[in-house]
Structures are given as structure tokens and as C-alpha cells.
PDB file of N, CA and C in Angstrom:
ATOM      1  N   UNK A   1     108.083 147.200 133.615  1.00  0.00           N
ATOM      2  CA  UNK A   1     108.640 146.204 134.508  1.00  0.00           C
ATOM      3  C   UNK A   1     110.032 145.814 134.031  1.00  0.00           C
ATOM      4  N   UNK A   2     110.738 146.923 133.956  1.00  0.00           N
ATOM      5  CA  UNK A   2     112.160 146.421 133.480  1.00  0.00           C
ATOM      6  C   UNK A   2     112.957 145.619 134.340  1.00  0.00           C
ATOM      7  N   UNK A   3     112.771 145.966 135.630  1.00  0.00           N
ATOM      8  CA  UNK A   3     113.280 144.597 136.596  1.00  0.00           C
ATOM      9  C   UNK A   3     112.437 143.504 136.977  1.00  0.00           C
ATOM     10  N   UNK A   4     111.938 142.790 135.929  1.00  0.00           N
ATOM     11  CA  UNK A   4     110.599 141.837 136.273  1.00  0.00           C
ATOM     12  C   UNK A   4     112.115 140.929 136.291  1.00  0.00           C
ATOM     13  N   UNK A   5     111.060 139.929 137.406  1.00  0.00           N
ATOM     14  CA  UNK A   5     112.003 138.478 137.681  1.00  0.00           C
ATOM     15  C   UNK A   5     110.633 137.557 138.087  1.00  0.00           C
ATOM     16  N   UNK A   6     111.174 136.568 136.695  1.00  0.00           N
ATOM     17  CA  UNK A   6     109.793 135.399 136.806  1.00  0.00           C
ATOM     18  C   UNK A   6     109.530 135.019 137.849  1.00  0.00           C
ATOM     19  N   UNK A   7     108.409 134.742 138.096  1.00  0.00           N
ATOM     20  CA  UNK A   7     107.509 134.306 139.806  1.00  0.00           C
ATOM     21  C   UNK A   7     107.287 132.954 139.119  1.00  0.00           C
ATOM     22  N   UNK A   8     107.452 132.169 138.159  1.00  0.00           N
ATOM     23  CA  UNK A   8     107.146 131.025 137.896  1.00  0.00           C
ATOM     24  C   UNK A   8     105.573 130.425 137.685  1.00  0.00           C
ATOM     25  N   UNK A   9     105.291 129.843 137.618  1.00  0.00           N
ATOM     26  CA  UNK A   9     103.953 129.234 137.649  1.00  0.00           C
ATOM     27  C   UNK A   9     102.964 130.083 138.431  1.00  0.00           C
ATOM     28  N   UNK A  10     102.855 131.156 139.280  1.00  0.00           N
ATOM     29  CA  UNK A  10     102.093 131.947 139.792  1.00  0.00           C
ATOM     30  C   UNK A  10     102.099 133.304 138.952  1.00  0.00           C
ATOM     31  N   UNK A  11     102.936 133.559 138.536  1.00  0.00           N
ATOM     32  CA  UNK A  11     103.062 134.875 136.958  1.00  0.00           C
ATOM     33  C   UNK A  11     102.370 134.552 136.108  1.00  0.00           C
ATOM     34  N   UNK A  12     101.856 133.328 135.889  1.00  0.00           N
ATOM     35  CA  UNK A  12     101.571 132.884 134.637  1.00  0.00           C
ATOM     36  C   UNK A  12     100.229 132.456 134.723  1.00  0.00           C
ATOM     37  N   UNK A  13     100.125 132.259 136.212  1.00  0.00           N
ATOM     38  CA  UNK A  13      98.418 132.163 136.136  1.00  0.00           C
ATOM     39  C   UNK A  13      97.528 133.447 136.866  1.00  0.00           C
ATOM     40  N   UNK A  14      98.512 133.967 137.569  1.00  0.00           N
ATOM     41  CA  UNK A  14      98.096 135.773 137.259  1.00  0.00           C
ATOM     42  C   UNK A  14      97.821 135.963 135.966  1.00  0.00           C
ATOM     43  N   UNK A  15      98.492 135.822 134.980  1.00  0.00           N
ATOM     44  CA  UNK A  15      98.228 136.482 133.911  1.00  0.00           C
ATOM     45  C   UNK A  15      96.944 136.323 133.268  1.00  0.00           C
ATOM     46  N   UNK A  16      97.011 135.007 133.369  1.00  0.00           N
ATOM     47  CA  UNK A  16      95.668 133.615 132.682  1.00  0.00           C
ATOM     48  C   UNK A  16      95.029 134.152 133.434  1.00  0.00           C
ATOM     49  N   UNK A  17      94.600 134.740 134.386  1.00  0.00           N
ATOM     50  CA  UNK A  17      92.803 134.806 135.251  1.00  0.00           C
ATOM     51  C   UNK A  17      92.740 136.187 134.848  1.00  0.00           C
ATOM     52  N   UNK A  18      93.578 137.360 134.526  1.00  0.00           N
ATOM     53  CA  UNK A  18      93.534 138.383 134.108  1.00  0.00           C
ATOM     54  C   UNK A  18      93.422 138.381 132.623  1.00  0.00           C
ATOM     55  N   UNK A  19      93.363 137.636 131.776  1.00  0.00           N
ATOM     56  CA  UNK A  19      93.363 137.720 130.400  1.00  0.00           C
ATOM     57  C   UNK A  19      91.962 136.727 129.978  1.00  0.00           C
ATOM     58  N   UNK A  20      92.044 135.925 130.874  1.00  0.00           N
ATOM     59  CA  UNK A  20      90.125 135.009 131.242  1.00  0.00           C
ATOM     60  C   UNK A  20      89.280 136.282 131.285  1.00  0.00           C
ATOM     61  N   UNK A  21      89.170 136.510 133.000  1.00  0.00           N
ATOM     62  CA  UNK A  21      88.120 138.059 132.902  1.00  0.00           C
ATOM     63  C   UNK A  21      87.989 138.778 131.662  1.00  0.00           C
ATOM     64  N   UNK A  22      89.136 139.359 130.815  1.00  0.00           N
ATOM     65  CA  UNK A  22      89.317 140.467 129.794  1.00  0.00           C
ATOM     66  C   UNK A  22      88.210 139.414 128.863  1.00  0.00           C
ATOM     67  N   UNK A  23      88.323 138.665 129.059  1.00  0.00           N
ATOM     68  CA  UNK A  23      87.609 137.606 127.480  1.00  0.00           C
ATOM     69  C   UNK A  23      86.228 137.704 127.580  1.00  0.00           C
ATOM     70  N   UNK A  24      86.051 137.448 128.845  1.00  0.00           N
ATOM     71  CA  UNK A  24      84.800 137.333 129.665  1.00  0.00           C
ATOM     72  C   UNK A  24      83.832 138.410 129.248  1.00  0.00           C
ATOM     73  N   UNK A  25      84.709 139.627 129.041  1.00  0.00           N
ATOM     74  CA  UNK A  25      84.167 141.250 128.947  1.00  0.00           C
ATOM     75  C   UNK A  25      83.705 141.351 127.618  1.00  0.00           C
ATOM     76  N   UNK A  26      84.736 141.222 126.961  1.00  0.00           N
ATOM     77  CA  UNK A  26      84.735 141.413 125.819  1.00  0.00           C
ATOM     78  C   UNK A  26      84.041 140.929 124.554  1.00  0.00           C
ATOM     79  N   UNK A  27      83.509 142.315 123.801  1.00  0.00           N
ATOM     80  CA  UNK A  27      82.324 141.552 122.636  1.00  0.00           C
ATOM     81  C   UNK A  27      82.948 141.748 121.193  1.00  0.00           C
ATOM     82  N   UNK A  28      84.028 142.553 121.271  1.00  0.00           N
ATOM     83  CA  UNK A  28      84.463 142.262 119.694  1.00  0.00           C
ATOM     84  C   UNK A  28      85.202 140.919 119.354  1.00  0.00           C
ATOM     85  N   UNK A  29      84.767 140.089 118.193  1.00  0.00           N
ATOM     86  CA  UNK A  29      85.122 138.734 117.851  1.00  0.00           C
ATOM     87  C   UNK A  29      86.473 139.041 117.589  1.00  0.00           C
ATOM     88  N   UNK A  30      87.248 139.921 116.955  1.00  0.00           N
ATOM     89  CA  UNK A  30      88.364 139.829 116.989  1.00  0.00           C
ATOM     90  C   UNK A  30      89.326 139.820 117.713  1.00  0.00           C
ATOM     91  N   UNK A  31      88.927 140.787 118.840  1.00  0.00           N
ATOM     92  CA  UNK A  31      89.853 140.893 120.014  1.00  0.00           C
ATOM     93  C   UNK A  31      89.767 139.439 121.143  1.00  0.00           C
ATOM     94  N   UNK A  32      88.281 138.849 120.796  1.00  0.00           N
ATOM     95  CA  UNK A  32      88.185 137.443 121.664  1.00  0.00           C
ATOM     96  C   UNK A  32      89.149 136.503 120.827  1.00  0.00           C
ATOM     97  N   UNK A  33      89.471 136.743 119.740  1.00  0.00           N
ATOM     98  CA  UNK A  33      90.198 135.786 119.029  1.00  0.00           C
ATOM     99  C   UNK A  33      91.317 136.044 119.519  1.00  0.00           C
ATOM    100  N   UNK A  34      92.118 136.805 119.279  1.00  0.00           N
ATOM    101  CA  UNK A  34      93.437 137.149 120.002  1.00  0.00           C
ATOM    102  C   UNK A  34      93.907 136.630 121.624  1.00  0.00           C
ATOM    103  N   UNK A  35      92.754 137.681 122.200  1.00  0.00           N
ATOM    104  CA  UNK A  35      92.688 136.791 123.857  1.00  0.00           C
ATOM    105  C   UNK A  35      93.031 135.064 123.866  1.00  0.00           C
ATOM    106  N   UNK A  36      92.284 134.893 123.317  1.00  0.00           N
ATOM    107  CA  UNK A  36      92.367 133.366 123.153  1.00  0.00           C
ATOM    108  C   UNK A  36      93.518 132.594 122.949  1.00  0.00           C
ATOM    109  N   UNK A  37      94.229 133.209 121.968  1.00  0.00           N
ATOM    110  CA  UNK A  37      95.261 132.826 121.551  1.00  0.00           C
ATOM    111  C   UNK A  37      96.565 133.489 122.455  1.00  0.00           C
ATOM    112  N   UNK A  38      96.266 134.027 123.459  1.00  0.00           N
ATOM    113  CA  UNK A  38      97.475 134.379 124.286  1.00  0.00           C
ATOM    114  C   UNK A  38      96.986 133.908 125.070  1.00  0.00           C
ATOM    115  N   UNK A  39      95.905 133.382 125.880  1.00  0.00           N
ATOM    116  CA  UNK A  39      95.534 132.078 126.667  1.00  0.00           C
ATOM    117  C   UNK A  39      95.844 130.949 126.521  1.00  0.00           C
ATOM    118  N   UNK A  40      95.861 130.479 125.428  1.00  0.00           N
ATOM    119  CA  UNK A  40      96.727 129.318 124.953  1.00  0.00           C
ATOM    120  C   UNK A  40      97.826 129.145 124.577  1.00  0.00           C
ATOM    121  N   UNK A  41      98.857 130.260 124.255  1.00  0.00           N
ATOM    122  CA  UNK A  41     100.194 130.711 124.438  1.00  0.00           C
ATOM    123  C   UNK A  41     100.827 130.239 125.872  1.00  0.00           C
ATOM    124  N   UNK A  42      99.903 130.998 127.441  1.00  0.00           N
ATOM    125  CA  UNK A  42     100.471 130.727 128.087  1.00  0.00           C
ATOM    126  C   UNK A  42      99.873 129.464 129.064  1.00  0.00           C
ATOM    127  N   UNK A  43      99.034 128.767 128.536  1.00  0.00           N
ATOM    128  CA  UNK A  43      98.787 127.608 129.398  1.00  0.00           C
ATOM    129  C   UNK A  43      99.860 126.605 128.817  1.00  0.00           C
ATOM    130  N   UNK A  44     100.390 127.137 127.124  1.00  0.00           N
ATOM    131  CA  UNK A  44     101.417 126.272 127.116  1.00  0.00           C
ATOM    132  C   UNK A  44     102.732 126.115 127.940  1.00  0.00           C
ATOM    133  N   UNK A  45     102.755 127.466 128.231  1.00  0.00           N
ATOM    134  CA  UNK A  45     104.046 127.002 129.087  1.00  0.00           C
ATOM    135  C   UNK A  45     103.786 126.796 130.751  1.00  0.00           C
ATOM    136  N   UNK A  46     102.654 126.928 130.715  1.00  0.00           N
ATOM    137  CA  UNK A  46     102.381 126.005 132.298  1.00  0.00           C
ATOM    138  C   UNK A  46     102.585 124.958 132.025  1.00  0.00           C
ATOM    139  N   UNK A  47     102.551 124.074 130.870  1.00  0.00           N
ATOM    140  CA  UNK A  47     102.358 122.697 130.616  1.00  0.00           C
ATOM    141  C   UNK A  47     103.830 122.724 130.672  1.00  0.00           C
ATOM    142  N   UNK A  48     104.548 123.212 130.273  1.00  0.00           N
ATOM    143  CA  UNK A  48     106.055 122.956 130.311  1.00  0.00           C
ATOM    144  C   UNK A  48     106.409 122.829 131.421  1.00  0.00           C
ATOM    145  N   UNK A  49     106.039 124.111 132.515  1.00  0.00           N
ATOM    146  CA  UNK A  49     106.367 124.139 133.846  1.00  0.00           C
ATOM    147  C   UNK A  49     106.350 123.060 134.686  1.00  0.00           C
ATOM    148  N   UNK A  50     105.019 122.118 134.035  1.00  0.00           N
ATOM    149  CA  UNK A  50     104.580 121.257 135.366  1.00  0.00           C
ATOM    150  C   UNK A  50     105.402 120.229 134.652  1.00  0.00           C
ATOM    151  N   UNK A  51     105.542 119.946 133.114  1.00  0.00           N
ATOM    152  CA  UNK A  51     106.738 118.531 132.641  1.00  0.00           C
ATOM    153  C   UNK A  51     107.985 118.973 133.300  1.00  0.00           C
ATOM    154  N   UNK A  52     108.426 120.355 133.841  1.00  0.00           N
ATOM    155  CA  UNK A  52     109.846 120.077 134.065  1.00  0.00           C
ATOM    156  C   UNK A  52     109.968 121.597 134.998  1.00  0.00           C
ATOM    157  N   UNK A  53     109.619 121.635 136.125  1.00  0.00           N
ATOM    158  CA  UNK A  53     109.671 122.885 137.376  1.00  0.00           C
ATOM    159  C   UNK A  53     111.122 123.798 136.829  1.00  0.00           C
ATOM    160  N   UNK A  54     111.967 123.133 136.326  1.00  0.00           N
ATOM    161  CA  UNK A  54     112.817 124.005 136.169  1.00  0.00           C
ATOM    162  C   UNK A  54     113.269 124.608 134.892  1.00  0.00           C
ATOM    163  N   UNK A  55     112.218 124.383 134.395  1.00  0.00           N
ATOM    164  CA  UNK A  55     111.923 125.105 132.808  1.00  0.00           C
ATOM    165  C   UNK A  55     111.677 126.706 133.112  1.00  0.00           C
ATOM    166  N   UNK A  56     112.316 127.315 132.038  1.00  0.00           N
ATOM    167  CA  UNK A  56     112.077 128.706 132.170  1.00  0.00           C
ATOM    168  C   UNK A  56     111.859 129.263 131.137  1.00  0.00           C
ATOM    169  N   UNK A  57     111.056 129.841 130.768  1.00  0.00           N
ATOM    170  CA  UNK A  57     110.861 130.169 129.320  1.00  0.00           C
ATOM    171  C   UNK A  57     111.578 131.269 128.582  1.00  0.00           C
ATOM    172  N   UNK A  58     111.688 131.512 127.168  1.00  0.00           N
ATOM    173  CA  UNK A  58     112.542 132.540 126.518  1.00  0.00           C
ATOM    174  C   UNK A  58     112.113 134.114 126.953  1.00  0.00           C
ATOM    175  N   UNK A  59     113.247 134.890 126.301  1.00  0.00           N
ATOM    176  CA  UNK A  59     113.104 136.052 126.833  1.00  0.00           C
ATOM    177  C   UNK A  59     112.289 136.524 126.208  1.00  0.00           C
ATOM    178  N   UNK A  60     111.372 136.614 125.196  1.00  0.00           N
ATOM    179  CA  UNK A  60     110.313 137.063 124.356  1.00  0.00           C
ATOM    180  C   UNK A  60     108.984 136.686 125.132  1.00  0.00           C
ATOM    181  N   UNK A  61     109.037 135.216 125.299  1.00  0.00           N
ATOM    182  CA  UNK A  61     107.693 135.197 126.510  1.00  0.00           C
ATOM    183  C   UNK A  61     107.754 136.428 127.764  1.00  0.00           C
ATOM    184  N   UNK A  62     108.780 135.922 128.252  1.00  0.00           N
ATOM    185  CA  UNK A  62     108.804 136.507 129.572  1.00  0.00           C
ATOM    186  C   UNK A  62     108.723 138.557 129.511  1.00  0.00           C
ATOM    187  N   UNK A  63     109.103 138.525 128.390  1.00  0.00           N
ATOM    188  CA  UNK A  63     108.682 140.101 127.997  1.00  0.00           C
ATOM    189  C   UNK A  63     107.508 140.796 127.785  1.00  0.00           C
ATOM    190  N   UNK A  64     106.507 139.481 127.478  1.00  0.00           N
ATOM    191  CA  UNK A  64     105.490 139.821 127.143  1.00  0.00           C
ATOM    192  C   UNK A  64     104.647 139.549 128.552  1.00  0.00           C
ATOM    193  N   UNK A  65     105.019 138.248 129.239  1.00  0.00           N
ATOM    194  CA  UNK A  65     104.626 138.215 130.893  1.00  0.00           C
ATOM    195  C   UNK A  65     104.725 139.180 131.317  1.00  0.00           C
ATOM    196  N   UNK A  66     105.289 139.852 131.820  1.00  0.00           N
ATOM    197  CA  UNK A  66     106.001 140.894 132.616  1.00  0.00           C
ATOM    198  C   UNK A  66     105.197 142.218 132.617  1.00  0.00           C
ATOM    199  N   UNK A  67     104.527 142.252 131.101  1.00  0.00           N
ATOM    200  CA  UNK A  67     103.638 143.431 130.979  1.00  0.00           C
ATOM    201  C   UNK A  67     102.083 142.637 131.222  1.00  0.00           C
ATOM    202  N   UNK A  68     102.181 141.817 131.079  1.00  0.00           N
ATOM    203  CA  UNK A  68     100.757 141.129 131.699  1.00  0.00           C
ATOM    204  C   UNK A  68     100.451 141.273 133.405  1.00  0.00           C
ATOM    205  N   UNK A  69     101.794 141.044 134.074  1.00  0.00           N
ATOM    206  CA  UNK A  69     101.707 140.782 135.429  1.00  0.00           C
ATOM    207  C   UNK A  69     101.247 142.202 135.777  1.00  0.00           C
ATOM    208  N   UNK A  70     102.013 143.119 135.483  1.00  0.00           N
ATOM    209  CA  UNK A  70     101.979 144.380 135.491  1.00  0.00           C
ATOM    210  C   UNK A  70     100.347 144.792 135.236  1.00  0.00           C
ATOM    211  N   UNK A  71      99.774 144.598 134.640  1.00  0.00           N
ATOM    212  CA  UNK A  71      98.394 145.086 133.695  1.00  0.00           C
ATOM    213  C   UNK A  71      97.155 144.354 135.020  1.00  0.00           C
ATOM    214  N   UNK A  72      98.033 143.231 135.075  1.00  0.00           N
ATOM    215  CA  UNK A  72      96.847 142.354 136.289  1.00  0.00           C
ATOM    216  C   UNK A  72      97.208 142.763 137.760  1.00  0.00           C
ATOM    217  N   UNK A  73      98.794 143.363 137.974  1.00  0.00           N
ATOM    218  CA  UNK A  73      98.894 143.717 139.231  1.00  0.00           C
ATOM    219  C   UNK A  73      97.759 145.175 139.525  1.00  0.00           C
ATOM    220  N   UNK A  74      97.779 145.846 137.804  1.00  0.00           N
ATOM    221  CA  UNK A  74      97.369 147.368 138.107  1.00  0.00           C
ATOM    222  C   UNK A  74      95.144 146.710 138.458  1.00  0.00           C
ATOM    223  N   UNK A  75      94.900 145.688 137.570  1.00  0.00           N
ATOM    224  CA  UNK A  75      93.587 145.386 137.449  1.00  0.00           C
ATOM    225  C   UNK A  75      93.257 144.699 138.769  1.00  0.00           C
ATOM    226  N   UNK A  76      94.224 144.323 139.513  1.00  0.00           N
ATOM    227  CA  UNK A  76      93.793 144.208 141.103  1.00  0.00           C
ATOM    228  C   UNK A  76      93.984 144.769 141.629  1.00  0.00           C
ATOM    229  N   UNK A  77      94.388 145.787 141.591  1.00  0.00           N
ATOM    230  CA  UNK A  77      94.802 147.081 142.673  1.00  0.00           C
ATOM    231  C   UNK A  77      93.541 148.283 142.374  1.00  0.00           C
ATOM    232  N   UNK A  78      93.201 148.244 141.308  1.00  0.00           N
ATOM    233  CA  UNK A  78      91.699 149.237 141.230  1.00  0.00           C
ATOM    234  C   UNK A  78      90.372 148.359 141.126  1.00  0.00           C
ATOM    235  N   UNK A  79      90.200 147.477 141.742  1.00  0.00           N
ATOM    236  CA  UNK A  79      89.102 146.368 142.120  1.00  0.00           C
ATOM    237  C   UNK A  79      88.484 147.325 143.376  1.00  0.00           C
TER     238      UNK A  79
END
């Protein structure tokens, strides 16, 4: 997604219901640990979003969004 352009607060909870399910699945404790912690990565910056709509987050988040959106666009498209 080299031309990703943030969708804002809907990118981000694409990502979150696609990285929920994955948790959901998943039985190794380590990899639920991780999940977890990029679930709570990005509900933080929903929390930012909703203190201030015109918050945008760094380019390191959004790099790592971008391949999420991507991963959840591909995990709804083979549903």
C-alpha cells in the first residue's frame, strides 16, 4: 500500500475488528500476547482521534496501518 492515504477513524477500526477476529482464532499465548498489544496500540490512537478529529498520527503508525488495512481489506474480500 505504498499510496495508502489515512481513512481516519474508519482505518483504524478496520484494523481493530480484523486483529479482534485474528485473537479470537488464535491459540498460541504468545502470538495472543502480541495481538493484544497492537490492539491497544491502536485503540490508542482512536482515543487521540476522538480528543482531537484532527489528529493524525506519525508515519511509523500509519505504516504499520496501511499493511493492516490491506491484510483486512484482503480478509474481507475472501469471506
Amino acid at each position: 500500500m505504498s499510496n495508502y492515504e489515512f481513512g481516519g477513524r474508519a482505518d483504524i477500526e478496520k484494523a481493530l475488528d480484523m486483529l479482534v477476529n485474528l485473537d479470537n482464532v488464535q491459540n498460541n499465548a504468545i502470538v495472543v500476547l502480541e495481538i493484544d498489544e497492537e490492539i491497544a496500540r491502536l485503540q490508542l490512537e482512536l482515543d487521540k482521534i476522538d480528543a482531537d478529529p484532527s489528529y493524525v498520527p506519525d508515519n511509523d503508525f500509519l505504516e504499520v496501518l496501511s499493511g493492516y488495512v490491506e491484510r483486512a481489506d484482503d480478509w474481507n474480500n475472501n469471506k
